[in-house]
C-alpha atoms as a PDB file:
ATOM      1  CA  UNK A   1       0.000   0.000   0.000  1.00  0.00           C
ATOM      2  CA  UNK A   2       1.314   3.487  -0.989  1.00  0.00           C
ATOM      3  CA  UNK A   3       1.794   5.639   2.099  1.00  0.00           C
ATOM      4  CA  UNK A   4       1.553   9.391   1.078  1.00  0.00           C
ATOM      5  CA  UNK A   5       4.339  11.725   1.752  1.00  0.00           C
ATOM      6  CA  UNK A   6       3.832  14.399   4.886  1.00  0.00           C
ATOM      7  CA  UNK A   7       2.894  17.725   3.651  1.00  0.00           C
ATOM      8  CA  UNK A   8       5.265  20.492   3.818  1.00  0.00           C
ATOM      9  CA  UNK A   9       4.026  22.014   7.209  1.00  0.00           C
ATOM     10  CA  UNK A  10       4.046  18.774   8.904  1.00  0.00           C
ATOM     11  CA  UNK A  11       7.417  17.858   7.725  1.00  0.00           C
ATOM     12  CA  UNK A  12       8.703  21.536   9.126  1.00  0.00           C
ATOM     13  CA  UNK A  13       6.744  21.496  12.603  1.00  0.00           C
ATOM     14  CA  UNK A  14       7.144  17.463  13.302  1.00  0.00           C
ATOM     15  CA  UNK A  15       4.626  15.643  15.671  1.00  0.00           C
ATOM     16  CA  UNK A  16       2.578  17.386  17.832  1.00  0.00           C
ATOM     17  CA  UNK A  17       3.584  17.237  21.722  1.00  0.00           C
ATOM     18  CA  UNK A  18       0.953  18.010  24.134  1.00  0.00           C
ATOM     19  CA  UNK A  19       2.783  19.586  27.175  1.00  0.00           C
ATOM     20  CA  UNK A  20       0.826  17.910  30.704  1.00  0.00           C
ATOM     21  CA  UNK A  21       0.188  19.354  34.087  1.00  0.00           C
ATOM     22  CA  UNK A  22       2.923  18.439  36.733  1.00  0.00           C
ATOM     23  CA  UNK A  23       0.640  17.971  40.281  1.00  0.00           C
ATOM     24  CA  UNK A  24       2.235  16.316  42.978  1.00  0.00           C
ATOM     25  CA  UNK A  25       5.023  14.892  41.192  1.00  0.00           C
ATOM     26  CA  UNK A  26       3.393  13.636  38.461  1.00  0.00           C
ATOM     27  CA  UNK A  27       2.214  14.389  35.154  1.00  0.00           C
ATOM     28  CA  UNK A  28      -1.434  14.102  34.439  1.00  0.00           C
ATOM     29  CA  UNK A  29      -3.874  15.458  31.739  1.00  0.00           C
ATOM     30  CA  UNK A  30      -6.575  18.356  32.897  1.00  0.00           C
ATOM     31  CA  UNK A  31      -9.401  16.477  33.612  1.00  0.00           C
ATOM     32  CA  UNK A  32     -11.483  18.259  31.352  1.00  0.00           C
ATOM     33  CA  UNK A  33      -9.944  16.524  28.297  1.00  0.00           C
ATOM     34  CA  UNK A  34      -9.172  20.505  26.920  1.00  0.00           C
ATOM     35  CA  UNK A  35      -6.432  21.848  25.494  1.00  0.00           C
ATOM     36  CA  UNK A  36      -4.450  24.797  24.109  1.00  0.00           C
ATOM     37  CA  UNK A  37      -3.134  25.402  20.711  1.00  0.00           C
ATOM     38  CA  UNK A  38      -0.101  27.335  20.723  1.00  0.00           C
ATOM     39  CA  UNK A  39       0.712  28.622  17.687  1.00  0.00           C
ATOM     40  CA  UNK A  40       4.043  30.078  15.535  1.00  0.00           C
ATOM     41  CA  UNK A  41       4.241  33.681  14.147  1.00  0.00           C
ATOM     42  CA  UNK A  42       2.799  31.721  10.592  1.00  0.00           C
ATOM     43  CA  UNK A  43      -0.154  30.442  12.646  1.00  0.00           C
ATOM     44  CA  UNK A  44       1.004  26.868  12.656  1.00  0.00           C
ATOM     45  CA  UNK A  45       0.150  24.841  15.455  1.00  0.00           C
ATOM     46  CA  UNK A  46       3.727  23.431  16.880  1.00  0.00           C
ATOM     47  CA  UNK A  47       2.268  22.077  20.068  1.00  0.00           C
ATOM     48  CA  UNK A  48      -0.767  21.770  22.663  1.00  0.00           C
ATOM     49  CA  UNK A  49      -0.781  22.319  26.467  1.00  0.00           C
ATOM     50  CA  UNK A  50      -3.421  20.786  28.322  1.00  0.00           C
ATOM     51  CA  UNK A  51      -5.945  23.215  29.781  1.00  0.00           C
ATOM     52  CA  UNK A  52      -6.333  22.984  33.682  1.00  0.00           C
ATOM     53  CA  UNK A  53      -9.690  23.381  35.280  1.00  0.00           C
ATOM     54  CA  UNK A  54     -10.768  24.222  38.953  1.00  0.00           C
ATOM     55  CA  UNK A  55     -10.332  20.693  39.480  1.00  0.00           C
ATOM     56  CA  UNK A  56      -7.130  20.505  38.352  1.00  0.00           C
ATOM     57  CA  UNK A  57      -5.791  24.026  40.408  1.00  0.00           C
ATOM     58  CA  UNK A  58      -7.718  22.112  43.300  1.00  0.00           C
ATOM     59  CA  UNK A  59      -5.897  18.744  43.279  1.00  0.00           C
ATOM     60  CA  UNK A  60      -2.589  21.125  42.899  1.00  0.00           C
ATOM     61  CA  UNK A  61      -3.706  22.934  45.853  1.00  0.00           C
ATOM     62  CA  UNK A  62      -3.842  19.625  47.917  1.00  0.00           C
ATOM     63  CA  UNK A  63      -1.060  18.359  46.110  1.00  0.00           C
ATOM     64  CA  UNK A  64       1.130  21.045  47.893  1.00  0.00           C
ATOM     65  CA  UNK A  65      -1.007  21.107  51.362  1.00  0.00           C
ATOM     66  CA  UNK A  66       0.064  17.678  51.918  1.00  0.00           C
ATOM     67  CA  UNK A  67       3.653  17.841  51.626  1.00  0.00           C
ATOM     68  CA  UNK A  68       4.497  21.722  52.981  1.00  0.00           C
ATOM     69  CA  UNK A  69       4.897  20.736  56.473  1.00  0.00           C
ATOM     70  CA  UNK A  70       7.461  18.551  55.607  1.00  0.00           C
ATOM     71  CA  UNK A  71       9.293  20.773  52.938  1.00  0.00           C
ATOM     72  CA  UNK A  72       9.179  23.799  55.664  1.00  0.00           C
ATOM     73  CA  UNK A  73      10.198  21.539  58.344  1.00  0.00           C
ATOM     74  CA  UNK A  74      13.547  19.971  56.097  1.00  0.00           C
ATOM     75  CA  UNK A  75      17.186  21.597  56.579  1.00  0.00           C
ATOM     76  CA  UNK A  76      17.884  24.923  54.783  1.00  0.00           C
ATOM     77  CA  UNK A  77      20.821  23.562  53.695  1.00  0.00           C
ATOM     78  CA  UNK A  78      18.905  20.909  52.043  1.00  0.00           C
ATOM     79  CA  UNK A  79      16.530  23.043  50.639  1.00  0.00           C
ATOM     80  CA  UNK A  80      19.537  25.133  49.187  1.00  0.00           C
ATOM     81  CA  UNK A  81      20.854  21.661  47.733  1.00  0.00           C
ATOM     82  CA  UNK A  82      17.538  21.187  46.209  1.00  0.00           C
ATOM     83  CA  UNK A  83      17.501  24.358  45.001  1.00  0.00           C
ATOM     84  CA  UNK A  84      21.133  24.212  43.421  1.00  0.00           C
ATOM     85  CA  UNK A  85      19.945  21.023  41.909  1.00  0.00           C
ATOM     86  CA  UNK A  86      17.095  22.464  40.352  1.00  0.00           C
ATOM     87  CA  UNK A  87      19.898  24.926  38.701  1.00  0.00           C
ATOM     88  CA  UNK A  88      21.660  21.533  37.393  1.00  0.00           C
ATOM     89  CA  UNK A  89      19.009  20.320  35.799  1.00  0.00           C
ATOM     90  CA  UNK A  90      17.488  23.641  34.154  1.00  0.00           C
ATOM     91  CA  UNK A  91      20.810  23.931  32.521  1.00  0.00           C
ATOM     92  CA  UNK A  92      20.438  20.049  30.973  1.00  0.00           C
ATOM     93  CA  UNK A  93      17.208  21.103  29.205  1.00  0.00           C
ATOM     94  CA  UNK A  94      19.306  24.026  27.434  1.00  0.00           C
ATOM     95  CA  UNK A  95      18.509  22.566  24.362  1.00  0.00           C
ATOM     96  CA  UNK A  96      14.677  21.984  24.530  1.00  0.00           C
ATOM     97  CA  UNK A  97      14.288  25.575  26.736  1.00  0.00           C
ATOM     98  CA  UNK A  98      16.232  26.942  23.216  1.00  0.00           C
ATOM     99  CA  UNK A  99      13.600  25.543  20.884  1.00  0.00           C
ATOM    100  CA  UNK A 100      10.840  26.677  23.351  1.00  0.00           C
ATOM    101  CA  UNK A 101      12.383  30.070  22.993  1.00  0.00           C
ATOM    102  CA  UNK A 102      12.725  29.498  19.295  1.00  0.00           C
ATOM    103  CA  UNK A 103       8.979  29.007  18.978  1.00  0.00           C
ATOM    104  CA  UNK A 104       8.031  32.185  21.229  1.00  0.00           C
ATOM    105  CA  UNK A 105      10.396  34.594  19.961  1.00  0.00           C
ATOM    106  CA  UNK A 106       8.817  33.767  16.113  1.00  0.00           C
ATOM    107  CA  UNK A 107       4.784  33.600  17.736  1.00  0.00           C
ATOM    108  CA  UNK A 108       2.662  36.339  18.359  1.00  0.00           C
ATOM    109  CA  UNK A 109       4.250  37.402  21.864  1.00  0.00           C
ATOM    110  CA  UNK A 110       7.256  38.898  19.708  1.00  0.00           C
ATOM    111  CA  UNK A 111       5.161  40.894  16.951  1.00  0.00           C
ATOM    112  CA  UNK A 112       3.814  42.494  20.445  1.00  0.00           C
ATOM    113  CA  UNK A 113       6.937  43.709  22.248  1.00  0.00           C
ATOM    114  CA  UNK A 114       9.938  43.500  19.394  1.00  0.00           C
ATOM    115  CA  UNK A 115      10.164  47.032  19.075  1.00  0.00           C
ATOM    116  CA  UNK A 116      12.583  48.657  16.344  1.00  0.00           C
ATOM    117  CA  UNK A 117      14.080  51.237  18.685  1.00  0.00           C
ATOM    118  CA  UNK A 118      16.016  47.747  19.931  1.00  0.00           C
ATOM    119  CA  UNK A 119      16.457  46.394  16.250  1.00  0.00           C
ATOM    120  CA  UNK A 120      18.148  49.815  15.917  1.00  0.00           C
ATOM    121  CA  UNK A 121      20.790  49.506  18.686  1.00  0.00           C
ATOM    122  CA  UNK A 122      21.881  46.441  17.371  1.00  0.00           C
ATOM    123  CA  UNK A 123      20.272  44.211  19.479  1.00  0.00           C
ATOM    124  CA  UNK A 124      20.821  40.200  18.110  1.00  0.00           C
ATOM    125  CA  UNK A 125      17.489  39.377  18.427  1.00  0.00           C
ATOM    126  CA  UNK A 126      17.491  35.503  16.960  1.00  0.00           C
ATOM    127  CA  UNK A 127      15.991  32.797  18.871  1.00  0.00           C
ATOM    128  CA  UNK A 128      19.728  31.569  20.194  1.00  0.00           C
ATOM    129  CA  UNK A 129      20.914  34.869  21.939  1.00  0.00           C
ATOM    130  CA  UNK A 130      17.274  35.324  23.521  1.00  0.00           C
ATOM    131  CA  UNK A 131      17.110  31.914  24.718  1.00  0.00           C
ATOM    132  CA  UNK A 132      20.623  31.840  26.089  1.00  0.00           C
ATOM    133  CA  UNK A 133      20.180  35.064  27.718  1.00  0.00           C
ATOM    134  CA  UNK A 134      16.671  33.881  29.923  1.00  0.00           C
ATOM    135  CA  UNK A 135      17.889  30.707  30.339  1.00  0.00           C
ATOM    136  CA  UNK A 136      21.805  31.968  32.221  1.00  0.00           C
ATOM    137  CA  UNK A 137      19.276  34.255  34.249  1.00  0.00           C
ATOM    138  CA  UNK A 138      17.256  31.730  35.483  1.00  0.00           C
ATOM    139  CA  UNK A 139      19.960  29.627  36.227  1.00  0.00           C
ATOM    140  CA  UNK A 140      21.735  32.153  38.505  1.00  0.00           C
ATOM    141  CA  UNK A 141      18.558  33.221  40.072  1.00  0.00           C
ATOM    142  CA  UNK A 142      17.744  29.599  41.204  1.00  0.00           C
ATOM    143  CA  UNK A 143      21.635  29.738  43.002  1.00  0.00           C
ATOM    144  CA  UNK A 144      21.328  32.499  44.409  1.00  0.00           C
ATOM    145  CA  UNK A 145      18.367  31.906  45.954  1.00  0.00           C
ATOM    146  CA  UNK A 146      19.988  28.835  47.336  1.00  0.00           C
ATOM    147  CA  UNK A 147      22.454  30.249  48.786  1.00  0.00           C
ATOM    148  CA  UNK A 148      19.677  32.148  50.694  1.00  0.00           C
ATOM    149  CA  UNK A 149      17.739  29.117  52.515  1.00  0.00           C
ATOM    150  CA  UNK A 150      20.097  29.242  55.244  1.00  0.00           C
ATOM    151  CA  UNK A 151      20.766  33.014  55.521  1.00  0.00           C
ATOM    152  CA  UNK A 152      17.818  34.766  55.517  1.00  0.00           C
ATOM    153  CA  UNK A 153      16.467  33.779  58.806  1.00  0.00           C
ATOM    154  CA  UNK A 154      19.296  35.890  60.117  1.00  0.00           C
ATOM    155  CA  UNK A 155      18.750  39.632  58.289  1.00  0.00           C
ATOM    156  CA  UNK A 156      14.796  38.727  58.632  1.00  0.00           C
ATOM    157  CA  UNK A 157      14.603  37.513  61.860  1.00  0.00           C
ATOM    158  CA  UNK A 158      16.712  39.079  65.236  1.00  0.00           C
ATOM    159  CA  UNK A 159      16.953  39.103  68.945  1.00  0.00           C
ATOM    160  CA  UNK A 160      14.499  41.593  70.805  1.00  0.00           C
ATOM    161  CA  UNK A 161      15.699  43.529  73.837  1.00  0.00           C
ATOM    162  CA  UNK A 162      13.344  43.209  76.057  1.00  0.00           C
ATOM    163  CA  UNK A 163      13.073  44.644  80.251  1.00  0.00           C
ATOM    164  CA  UNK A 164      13.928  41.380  82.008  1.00  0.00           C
ATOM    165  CA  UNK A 165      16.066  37.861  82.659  1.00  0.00           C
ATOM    166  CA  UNK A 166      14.909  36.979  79.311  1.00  0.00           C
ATOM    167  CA  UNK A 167      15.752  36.654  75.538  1.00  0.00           C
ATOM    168  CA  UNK A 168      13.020  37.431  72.954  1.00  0.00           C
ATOM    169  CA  UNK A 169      13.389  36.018  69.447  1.00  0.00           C
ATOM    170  CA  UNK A 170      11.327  36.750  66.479  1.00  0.00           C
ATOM    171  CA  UNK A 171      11.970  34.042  63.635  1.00  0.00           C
ATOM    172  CA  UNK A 172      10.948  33.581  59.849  1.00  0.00           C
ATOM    173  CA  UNK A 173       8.395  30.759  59.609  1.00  0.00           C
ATOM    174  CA  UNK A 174       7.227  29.617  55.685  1.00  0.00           C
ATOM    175  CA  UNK A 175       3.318  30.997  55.159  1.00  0.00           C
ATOM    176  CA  UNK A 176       2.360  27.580  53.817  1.00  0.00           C
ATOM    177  CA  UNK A 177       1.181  27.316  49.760  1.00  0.00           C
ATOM    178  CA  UNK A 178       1.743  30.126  47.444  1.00  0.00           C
ATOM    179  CA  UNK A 179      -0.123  30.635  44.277  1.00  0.00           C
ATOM    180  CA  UNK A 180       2.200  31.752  41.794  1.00  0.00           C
ATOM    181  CA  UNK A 181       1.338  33.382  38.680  1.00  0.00           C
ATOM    182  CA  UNK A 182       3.930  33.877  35.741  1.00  0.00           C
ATOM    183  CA  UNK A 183       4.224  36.865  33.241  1.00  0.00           C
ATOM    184  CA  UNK A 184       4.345  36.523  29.618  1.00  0.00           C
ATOM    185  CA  UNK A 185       6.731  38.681  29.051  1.00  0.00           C
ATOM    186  CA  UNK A 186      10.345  36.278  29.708  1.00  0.00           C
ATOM    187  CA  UNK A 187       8.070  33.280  30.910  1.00  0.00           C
ATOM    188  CA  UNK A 188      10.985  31.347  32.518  1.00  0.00           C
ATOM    189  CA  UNK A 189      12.884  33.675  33.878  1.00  0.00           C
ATOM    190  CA  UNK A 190       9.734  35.184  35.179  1.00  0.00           C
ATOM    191  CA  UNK A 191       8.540  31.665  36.382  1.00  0.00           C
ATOM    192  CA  UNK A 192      11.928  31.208  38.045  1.00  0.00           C
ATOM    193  CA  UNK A 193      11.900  34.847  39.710  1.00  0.00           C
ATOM    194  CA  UNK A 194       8.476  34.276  40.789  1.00  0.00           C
ATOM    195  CA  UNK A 195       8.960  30.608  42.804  1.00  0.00           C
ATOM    196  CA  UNK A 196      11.911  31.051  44.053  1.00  0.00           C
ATOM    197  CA  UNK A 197      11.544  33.723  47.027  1.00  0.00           C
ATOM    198  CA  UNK A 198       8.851  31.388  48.266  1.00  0.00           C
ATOM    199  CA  UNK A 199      10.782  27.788  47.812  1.00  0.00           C
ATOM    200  CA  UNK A 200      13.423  29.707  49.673  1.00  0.00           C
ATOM    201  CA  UNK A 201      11.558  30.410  52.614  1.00  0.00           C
ATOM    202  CA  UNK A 202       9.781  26.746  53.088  1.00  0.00           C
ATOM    203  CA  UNK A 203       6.256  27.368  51.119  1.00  0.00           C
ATOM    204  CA  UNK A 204       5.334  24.836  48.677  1.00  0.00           C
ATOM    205  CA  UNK A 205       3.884  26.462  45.192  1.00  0.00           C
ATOM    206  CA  UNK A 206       1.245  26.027  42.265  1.00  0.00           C
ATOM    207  CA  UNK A 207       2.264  27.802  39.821  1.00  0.00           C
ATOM    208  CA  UNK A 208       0.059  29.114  36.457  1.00  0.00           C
ATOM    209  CA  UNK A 209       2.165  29.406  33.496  1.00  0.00           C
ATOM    210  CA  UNK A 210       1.836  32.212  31.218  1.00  0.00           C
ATOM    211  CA  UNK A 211      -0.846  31.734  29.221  1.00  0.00           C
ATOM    212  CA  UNK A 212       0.486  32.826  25.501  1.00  0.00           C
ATOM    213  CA  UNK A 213       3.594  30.371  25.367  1.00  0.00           C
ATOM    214  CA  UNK A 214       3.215  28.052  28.492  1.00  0.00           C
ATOM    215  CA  UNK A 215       5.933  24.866  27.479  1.00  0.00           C
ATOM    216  CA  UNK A 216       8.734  26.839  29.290  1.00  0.00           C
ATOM    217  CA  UNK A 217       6.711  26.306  32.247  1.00  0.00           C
ATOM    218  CA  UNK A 218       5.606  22.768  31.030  1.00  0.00           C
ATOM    219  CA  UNK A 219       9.445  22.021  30.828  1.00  0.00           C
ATOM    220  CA  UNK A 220      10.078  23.332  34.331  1.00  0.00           C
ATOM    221  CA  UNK A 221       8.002  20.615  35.196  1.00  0.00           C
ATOM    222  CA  UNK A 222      10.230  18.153  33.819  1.00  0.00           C
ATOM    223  CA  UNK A 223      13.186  19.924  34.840  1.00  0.00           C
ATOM    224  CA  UNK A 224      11.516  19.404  38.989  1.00  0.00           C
ATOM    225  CA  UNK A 225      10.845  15.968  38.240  1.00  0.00           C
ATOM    226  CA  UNK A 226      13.869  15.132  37.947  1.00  0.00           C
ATOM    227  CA  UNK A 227      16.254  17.228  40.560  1.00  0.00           C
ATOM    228  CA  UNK A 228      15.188  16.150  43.722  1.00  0.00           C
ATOM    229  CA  UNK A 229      12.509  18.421  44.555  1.00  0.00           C
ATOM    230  CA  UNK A 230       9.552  16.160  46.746  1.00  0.00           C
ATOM    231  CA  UNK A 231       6.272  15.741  44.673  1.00  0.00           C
ATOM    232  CA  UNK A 232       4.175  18.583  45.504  1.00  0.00           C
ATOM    233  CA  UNK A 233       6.477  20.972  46.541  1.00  0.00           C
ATOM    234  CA  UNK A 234       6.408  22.484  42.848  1.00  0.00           C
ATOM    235  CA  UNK A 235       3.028  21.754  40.798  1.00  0.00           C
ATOM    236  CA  UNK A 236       2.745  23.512  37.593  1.00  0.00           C
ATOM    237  CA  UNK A 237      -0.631  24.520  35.642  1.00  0.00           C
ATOM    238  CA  UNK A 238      -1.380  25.771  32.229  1.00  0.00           C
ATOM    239  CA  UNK A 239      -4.960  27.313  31.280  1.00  0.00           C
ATOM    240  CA  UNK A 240      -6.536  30.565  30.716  1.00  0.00           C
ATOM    241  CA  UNK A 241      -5.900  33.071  33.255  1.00  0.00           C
ATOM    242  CA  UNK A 242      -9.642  34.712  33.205  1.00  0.00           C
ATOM    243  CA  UNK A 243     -10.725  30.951  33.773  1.00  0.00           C
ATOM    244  CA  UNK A 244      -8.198  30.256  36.720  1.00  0.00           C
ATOM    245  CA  UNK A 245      -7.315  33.702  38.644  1.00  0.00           C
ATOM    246  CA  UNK A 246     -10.570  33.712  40.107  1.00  0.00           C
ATOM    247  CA  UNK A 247     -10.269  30.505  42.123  1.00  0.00           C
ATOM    248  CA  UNK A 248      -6.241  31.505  42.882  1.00  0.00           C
ATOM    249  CA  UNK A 249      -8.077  34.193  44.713  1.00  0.00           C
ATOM    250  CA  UNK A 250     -10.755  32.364  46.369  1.00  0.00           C
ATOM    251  CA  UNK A 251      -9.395  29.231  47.056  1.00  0.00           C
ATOM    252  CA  UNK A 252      -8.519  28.975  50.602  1.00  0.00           C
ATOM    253  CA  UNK A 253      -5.921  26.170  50.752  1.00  0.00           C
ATOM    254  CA  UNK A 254      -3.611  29.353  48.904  1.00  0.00           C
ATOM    255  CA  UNK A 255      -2.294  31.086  51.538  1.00  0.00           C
ATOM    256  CA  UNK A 256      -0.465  33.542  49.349  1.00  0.00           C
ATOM    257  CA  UNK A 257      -0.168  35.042  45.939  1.00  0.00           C
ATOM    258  CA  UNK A 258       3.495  35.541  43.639  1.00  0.00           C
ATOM    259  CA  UNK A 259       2.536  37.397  40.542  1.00  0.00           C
ATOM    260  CA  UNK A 260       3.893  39.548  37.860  1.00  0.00           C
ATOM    261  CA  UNK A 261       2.798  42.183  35.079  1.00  0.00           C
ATOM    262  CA  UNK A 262      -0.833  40.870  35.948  1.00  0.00           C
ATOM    263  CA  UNK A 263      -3.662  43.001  33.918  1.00  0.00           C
ATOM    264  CA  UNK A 264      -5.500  45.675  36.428  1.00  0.00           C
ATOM    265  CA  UNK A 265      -8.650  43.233  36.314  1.00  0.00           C
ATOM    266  CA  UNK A 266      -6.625  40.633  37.210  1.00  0.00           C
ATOM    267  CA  UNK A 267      -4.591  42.184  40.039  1.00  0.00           C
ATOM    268  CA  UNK A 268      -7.961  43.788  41.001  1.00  0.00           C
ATOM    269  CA  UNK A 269      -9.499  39.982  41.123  1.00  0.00           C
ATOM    270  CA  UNK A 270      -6.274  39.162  43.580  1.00  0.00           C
ATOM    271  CA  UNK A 271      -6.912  42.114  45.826  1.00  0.00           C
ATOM    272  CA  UNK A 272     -10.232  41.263  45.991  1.00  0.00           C
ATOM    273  CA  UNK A 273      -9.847  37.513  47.149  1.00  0.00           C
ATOM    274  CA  UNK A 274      -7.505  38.436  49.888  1.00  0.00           C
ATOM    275  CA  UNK A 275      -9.885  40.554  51.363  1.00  0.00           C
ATOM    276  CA  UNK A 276     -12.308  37.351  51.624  1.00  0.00           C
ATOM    277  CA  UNK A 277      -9.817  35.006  53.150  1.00  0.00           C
ATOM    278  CA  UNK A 278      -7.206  37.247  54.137  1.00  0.00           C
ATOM    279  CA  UNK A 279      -4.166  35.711  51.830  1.00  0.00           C
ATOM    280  CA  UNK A 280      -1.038  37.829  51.478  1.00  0.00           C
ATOM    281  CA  UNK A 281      -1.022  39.158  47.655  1.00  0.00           C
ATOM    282  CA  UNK A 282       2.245  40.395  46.429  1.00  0.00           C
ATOM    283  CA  UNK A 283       1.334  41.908  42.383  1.00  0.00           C
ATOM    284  CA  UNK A 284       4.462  43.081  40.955  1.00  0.00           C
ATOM    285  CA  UNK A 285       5.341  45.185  37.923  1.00  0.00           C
ATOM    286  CA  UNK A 286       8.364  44.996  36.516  1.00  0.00           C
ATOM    287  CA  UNK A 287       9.608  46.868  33.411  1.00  0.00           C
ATOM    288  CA  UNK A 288       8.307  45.119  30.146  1.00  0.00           C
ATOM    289  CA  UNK A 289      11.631  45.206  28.428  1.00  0.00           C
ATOM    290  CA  UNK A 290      13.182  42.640  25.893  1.00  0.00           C
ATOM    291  CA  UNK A 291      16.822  43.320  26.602  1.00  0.00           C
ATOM    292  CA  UNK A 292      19.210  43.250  29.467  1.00  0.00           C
ATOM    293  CA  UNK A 293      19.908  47.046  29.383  1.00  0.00           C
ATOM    294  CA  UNK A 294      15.706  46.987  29.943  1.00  0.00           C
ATOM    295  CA  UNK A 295      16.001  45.752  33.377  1.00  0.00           C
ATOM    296  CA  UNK A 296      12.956  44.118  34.197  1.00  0.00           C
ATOM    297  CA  UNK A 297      13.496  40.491  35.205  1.00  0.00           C
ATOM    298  CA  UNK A 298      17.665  40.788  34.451  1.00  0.00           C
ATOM    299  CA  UNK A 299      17.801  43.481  37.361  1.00  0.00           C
ATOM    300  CA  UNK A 300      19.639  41.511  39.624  1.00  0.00           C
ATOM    301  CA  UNK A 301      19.117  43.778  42.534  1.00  0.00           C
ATOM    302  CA  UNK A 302      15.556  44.168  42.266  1.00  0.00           C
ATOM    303  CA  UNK A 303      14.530  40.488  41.739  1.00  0.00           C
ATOM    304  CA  UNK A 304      17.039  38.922  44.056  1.00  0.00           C
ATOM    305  CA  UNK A 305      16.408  40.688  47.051  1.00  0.00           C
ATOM    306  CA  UNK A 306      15.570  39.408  50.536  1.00  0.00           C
ATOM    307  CA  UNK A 307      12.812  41.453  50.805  1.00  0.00           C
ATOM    308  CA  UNK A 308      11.043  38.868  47.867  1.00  0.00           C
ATOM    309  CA  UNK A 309      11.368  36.297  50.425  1.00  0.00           C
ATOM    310  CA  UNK A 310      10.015  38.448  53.390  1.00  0.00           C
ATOM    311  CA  UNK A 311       5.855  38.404  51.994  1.00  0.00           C
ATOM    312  CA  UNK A 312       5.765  34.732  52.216  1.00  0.00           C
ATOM    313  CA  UNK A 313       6.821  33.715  56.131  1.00  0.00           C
ATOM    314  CA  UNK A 314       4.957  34.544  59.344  1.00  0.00           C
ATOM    315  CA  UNK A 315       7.370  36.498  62.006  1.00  0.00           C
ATOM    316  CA  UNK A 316       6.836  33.568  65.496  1.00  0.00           C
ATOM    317  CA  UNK A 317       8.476  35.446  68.526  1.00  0.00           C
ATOM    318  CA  UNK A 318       9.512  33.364  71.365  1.00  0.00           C
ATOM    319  CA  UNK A 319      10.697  34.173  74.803  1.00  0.00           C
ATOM    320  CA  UNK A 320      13.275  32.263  76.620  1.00  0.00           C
ATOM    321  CA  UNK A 321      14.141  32.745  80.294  1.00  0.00           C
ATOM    322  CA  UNK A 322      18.071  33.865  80.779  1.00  0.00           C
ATOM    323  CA  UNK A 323      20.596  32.777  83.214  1.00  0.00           C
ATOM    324  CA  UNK A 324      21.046  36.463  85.764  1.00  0.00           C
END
């Protein structure tokens, strides 16, 4: 039997990978059966992501519930080994991130923000340079934030003088699960930026990916699967943010809320939800910009300060009687 040749656009895009969830260590489909077509700048589909429903954000939720004790409760340095890990492995995946990259950089997020004030200053805008660029970034931002587990107790934290025989100390504790929610704009490096901080400090996280190119945070998945982080501690959702934000904000097994260059409805929504259940919402906005001399998500000593880690523990003080 003669078996016809693949067309042309077939041949050029390949088979079609549908990206999963990653809940509690694992990698199922939404239950909903939906998915998301993502699409290059020619309008070809080169992949599908599945679509995650309230369900799915709720099994996360308990996902990460179940084993936050234990990750708050572990070393620092161990955490800071886990974290270094993670590191390792993002920097195996260098070639997979790069086609990721590859696809976004030619979609529909880059007719959006290219601007030719940048082509003008030279900038070497190809799919390479960008993808090297976010993926170095997020490397160093995952070390450096392990190199924090075990020091930030000390510049948060400190020893209160207090009228008596006794010593009074206040100490970092994690908050519990944070909801994370990544830009669009640099989705890894945002992603990274964004779950770090909280990791850090002990919380366990469900993250939503950004919603027009979500495989970087599909392959962050993979890249946690296999670096020693326990299932749960990292659980990673892709779906449409005016289906999901609503029940980040009003779920109340979230104890707080990471995001980043949000919409003002959607920051609104956040606000909103944490005045029902009383969640901590941190809504940054960093500068959109698609080069290093932008700032944005490069600027080192905005995004890696310890103050990102401070919104997501509790201060416990404790009093201890002294030898007079």
């Amino acid at each position: 039997m003669a078996v016809e040749p693949a067309s042309s656009a077939m041949s050029r895009i390949g088979i079609l990978k549908t990206y999963k969830l990653f809940i509690g260590g694992t990698f199922p489909r939404s239950e909903s059966g939906r998915s998301i077509e993502v699409r290059n700048l020619g309008g070809d589909v080169f992949a599908h992501a599945c679509r995650a429903s309230r369900k799915d954000l709720r099994e996360a939720v308990e996902a990460a519930s179940k084993v936050q004790g234990g990750w708050a409760s572990a070393t620092a340095y161990l955490r800071g080994q886990i974290l270094y890990r993670m590191a390792e492995m993002l920097e195996g995946k260098r070639a997979e991130f790069g086609n990721a990259a590859h696809d976004l950089y030619t979609g529909a997020w880059e007719r959006k923000t290219k601007s030719i004030a940048l082509r003008e200053q030279g900038e070497q805008w190809d799919a390479e340079y960008r993808s090297t660029l976010e993926l170095d970034a997020a490397i160093d931002r995952l070390v450096h934030y392990a190199g924090w587990t075990d020091k930030f107790q000390q510049v948060l934290g400190c020893a209160n003088p207090v009228a008596g025989p006794y010593y009074n100390f206040t100490i970092p504790e994690a908050t519990g699960v944070v909801g994370v929610i990544a830009p669009d704009d640099w989705p890894l490096l945002g992603l990274v930026s964004l779950i770090a901080p909280p990791l850090c400090a002990g919380c366990t996280v469900v993250v939503l990916a950004s919603e027009p190119n979500p495989i970087p945070g599909a392959i962050f998945g993979e890249v946690c699967a296999t670096s020693d982080v326990p299932p749960g501690v990292v659980n990673v959702l892709t779906g449409l943010r005016d289906e999901l934000v609503p029940h980040f904000a009003s779920h109340r097994g979230i104890d707080a809320i990471h995001a980043a260059n949000v919409s003002q409805e959607h920051a609104a929504i956040l606000r909103e939800g944490a005045a029902e259940n009383l969640k901590r919402v941190v809504v940054r906005d960093l500068p959109r910009g698609t080069g290093v001399r932008a700032g944005g998500w490069f600027d080192d000593e905005t995004c890696e300060s310890p103050w990102w880690i401070e919104p997501f523990v509790e201060m416990k003080t404790i009093w201890h009687p002294s030898a007079t």
